[in-house]
C-alpha atoms as a PDB file:
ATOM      1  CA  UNK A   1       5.231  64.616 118.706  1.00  0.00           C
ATOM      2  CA  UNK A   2       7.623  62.727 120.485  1.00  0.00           C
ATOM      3  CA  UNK A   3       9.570  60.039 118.442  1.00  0.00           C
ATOM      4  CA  UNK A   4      10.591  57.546 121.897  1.00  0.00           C
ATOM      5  CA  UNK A   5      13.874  58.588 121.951  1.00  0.00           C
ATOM      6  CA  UNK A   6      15.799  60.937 124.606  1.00  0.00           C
ATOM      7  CA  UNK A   7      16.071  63.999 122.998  1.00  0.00           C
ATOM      8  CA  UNK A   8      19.659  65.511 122.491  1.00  0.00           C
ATOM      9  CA  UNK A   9      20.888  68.772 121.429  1.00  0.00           C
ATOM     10  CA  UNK A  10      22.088  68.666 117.743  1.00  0.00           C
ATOM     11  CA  UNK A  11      26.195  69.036 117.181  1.00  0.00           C
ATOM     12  CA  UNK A  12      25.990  72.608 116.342  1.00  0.00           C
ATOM     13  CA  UNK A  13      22.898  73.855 119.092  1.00  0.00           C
ATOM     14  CA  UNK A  14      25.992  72.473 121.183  1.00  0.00           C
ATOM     15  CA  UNK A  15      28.280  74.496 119.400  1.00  0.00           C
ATOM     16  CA  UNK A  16      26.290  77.118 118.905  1.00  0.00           C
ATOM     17  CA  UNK A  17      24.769  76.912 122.960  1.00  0.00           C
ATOM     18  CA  UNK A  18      28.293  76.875 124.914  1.00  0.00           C
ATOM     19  CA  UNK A  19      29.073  80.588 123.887  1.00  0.00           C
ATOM     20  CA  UNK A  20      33.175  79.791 125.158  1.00  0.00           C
ATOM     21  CA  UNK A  21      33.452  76.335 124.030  1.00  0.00           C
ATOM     22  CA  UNK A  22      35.128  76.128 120.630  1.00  0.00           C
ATOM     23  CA  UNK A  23      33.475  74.527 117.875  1.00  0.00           C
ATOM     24  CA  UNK A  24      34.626  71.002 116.764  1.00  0.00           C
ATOM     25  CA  UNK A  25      35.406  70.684 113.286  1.00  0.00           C
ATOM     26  CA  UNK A  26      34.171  68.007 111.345  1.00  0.00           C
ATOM     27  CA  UNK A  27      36.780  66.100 110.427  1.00  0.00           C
ATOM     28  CA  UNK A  28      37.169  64.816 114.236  1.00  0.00           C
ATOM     29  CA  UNK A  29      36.065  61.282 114.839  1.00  0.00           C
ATOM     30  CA  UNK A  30      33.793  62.530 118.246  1.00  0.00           C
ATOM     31  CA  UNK A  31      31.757  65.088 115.585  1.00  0.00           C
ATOM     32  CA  UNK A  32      31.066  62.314 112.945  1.00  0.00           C
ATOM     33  CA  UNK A  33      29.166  60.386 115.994  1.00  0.00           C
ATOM     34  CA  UNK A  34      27.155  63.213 116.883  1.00  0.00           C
ATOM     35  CA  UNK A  35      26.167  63.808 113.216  1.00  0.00           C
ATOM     36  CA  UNK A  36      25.090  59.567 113.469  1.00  0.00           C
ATOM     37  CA  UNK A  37      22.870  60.279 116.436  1.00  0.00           C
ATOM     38  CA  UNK A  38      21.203  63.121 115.118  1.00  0.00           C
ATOM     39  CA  UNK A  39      20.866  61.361 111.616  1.00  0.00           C
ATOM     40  CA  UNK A  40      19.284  58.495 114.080  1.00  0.00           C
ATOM     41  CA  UNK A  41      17.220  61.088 115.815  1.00  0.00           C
ATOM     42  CA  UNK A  42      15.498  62.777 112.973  1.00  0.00           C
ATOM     43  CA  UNK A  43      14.936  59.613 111.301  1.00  0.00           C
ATOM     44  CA  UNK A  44      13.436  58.504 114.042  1.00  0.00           C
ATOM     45  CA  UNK A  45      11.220  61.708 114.513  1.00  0.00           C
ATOM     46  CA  UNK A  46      10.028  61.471 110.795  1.00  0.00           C
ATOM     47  CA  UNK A  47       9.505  57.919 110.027  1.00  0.00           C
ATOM     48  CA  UNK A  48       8.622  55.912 113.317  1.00  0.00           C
ATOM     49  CA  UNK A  49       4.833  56.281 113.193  1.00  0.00           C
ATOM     50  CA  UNK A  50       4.681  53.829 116.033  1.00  0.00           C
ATOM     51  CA  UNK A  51       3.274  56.272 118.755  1.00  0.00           C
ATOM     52  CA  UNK A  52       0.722  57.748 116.331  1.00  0.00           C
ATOM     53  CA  UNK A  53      -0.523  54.256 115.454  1.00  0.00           C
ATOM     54  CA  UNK A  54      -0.534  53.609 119.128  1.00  0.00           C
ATOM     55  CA  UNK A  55      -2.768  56.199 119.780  1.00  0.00           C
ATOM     56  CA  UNK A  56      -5.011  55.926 117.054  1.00  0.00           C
ATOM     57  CA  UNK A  57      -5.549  52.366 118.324  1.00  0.00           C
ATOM     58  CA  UNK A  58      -6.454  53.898 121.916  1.00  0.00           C
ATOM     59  CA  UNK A  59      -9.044  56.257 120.362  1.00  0.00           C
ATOM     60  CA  UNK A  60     -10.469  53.235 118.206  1.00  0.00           C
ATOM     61  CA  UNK A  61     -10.891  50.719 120.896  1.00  0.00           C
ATOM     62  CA  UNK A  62     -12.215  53.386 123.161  1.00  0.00           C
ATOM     63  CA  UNK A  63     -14.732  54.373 120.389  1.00  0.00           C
ATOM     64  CA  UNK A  64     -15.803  51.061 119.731  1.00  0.00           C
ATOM     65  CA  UNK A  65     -15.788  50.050 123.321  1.00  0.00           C
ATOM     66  CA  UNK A  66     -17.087  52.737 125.546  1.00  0.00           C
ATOM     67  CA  UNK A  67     -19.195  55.014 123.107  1.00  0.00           C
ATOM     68  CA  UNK A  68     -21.024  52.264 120.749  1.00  0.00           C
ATOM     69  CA  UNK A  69     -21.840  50.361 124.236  1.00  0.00           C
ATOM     70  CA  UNK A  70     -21.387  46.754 122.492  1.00  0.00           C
ATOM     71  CA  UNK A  71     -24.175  47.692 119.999  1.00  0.00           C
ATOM     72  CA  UNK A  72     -22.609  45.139 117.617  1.00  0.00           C
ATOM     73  CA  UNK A  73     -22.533  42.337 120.219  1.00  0.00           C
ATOM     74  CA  UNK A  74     -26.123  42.813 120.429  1.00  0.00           C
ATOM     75  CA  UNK A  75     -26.486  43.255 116.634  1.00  0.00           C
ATOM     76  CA  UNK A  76     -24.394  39.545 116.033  1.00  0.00           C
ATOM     77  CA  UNK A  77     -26.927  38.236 118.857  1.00  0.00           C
ATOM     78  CA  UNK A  78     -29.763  39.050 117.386  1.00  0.00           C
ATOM     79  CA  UNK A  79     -28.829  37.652 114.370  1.00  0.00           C
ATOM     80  CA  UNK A  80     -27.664  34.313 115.761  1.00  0.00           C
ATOM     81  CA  UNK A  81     -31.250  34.105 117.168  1.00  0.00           C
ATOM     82  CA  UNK A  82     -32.616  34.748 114.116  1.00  0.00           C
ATOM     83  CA  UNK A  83     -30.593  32.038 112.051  1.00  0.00           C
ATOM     84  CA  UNK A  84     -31.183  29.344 114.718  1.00  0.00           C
ATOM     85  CA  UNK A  85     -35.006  30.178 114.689  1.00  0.00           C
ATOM     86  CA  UNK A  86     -35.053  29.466 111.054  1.00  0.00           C
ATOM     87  CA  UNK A  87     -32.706  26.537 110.927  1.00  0.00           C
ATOM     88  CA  UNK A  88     -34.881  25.133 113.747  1.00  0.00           C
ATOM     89  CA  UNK A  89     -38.563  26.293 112.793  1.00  0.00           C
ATOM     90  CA  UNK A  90     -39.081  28.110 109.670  1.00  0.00           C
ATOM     91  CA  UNK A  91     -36.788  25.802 107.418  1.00  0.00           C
ATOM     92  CA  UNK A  92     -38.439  22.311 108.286  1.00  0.00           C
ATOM     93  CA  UNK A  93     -41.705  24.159 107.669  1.00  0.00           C
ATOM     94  CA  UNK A  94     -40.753  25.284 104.304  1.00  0.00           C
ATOM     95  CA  UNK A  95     -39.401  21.757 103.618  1.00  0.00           C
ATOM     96  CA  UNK A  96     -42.268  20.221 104.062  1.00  0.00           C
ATOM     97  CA  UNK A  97     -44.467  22.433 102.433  1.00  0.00           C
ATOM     98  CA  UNK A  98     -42.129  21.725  99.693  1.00  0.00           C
ATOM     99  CA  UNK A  99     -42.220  18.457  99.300  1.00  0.00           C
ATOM    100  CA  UNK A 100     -46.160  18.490  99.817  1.00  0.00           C
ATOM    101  CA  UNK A 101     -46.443  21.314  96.959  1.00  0.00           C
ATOM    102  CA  UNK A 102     -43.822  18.855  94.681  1.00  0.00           C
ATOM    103  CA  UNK A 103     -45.675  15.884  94.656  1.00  0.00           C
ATOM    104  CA  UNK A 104     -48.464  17.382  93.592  1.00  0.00           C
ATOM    105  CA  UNK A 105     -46.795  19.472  91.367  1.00  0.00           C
ATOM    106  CA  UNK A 106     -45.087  16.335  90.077  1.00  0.00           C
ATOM    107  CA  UNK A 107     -48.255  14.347  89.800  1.00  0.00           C
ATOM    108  CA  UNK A 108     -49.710  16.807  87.558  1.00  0.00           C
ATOM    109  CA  UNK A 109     -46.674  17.807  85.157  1.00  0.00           C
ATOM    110  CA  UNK A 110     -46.823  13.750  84.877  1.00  0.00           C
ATOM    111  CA  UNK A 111     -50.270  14.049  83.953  1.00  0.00           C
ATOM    112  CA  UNK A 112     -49.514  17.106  81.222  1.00  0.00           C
ATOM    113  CA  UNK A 113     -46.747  14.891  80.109  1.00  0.00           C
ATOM    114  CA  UNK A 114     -49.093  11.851  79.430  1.00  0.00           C
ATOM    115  CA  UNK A 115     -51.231  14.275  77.740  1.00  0.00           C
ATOM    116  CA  UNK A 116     -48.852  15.878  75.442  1.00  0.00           C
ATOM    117  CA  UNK A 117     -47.217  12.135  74.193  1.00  0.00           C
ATOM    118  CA  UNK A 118     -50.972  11.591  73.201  1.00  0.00           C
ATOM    119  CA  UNK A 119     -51.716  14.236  71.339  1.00  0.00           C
ATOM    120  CA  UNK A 120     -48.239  14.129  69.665  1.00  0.00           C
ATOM    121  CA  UNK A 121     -48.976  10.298  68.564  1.00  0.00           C
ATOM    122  CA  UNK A 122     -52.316  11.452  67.137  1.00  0.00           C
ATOM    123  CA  UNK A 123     -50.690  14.223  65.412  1.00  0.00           C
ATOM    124  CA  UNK A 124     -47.979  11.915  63.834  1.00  0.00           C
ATOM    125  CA  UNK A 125     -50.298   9.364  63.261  1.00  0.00           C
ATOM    126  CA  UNK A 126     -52.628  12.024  61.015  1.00  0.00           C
ATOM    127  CA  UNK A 127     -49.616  12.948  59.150  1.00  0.00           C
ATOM    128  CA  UNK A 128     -48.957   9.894  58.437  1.00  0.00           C
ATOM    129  CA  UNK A 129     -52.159   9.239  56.777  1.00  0.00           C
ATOM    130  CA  UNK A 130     -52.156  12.541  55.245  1.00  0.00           C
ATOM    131  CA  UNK A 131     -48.596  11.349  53.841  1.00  0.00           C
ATOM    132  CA  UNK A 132     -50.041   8.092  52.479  1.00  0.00           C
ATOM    133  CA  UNK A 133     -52.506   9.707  51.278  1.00  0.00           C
ATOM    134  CA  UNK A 134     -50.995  12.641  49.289  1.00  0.00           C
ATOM    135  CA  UNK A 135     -48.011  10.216  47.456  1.00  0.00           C
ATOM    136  CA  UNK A 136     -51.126   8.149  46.747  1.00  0.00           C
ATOM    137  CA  UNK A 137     -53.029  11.003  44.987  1.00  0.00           C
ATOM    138  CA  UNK A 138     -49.492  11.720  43.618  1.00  0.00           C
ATOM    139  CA  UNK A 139     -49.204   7.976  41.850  1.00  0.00           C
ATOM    140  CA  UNK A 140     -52.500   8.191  40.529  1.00  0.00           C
ATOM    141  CA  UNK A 141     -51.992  11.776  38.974  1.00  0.00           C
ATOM    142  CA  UNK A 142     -48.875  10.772  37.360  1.00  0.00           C
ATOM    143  CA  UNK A 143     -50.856   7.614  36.032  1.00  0.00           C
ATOM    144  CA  UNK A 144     -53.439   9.898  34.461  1.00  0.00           C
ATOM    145  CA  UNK A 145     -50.601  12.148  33.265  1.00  0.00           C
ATOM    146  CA  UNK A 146     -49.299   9.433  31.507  1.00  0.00           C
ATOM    147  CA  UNK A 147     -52.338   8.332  29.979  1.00  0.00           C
ATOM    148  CA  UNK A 148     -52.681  12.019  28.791  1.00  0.00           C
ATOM    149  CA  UNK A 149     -49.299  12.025  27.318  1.00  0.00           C
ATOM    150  CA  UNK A 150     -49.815   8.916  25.649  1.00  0.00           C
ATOM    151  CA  UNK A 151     -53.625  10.122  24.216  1.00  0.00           C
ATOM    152  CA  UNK A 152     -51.859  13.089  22.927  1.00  0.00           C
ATOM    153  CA  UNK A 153     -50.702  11.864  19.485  1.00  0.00           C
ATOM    154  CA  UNK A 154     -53.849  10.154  18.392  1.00  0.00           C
ATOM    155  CA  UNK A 155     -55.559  12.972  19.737  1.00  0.00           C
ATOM    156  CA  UNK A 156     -53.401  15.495  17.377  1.00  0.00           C
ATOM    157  CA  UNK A 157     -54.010  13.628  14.470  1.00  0.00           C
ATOM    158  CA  UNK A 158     -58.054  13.342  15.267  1.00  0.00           C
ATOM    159  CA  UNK A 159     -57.804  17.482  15.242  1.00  0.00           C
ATOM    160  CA  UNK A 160     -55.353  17.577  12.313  1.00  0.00           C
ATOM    161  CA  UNK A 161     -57.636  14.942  10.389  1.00  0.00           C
ATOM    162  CA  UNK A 162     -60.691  17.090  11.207  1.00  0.00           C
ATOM    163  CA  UNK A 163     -58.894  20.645  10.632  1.00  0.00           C
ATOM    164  CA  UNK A 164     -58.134  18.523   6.942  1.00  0.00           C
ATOM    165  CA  UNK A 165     -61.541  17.826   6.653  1.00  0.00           C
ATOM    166  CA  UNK A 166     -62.800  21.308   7.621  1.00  0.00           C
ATOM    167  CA  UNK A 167     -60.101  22.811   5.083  1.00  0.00           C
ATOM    168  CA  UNK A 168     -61.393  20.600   1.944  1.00  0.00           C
ATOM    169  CA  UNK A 169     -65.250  21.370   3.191  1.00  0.00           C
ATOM    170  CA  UNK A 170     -64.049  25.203   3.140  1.00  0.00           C
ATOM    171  CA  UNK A 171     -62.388  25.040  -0.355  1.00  0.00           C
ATOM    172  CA  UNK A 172     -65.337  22.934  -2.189  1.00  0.00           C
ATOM    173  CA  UNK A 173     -67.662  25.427  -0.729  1.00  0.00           C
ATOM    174  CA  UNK A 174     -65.625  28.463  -1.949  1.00  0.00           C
ATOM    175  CA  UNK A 175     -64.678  27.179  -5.004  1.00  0.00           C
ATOM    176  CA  UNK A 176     -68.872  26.407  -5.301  1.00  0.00           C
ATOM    177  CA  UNK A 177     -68.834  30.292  -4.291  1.00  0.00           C
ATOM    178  CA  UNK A 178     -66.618  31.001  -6.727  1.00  0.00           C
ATOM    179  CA  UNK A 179     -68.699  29.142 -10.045  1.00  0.00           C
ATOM    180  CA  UNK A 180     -71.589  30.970  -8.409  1.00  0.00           C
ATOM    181  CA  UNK A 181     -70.240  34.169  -8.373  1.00  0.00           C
ATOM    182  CA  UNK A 182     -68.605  33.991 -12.009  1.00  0.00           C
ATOM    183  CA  UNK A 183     -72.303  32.645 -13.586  1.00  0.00           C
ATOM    184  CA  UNK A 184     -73.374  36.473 -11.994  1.00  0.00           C
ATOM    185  CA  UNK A 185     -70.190  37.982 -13.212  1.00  0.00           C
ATOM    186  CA  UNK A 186     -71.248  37.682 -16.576  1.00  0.00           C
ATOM    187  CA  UNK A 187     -74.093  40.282 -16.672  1.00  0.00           C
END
């Protein structure tokens, strides 16, 4: 992988390389700029992805281009046709179809409408007779309850008078029971 940078030998492959050269110590200002440069150079080796991006690009557009031979030009085509055929036939013909089915549809939910109010009015109209009269019925109950409540009394003393009577017709005719029975007692 090569990072786009010359490549140069690292401070101590030069060191090590030269076999009679001696080898510079670090503390020299010439070794601390090789150690820069190859700090630069690896960096450069391990992070700068540029030329594998670049490639990957290559391979892409030649996939897409070369291999796929504009199948999705012809794709987006063919779909352009088919929206312009129904913006220009198919949706006027629904539209009017539309409209036709709506009035109609319209005419008659009108219609049901009418219909409904009707029935509704004749429905709250019975009610309201059935209303009338039920507190009618109601009035004239109460009225008779009234009257009952108001019969009661005279109609307790009429039983008490005649449970009276009954009692005094029940004691003359035992005590007559009793004279009887003591004339037979005697024997």
């Amino acid at each position: 992988m090569s990072g786009g940078g010359t490549e140069t030998p690292v401070a101590c492959e030069a060191a090590q390389g030269g076999g009679g050269k001696k080898r510079d110590s670090l503390g020299t200002p010439g070794a601390a700029h090789l150690i820069i440069k190859d700090l630069g150079e690896i960096h450069s080796r391990l992070l700068d992805h540029r030329p594998v991006t670049q490639g990957e690009i290559r391979y892409f557009v030649k996939e897409f281009e070369e291999r796929r031979g504009l199948r999705e030009l012809r794709v987006l085509e063919n779909l352009k046709n088919r929206i312009q055929e129904t913006n220009e036939r198919i949706l006027p013909q629904c539209r009017e179809s539309m409209h036709g089915g709506l009035g109609e549809t319209l005419q008659r939910l009108h219609a049901a409408n009418d219909f409904i109010c009707r029935i509704q009015q004749r429905e709250q109209e019975r009610k309201k007779v059935i209303n009338d009269h039920l507190t009618a019925s109601e009035k004239h109950r109460l009225l008779q309850w009234e009257e009952f409540l108001k019969g009661q009394p005279q109609r307790r003393a009429e039983v008490d008078d005649e449970h009276r009577r009954a009692m005094e017709r029940l004691r003359e005719q035992y005590a007559a029971m009793e004279k009887d029975l003591a004339k037979f007692s005697t024997f």
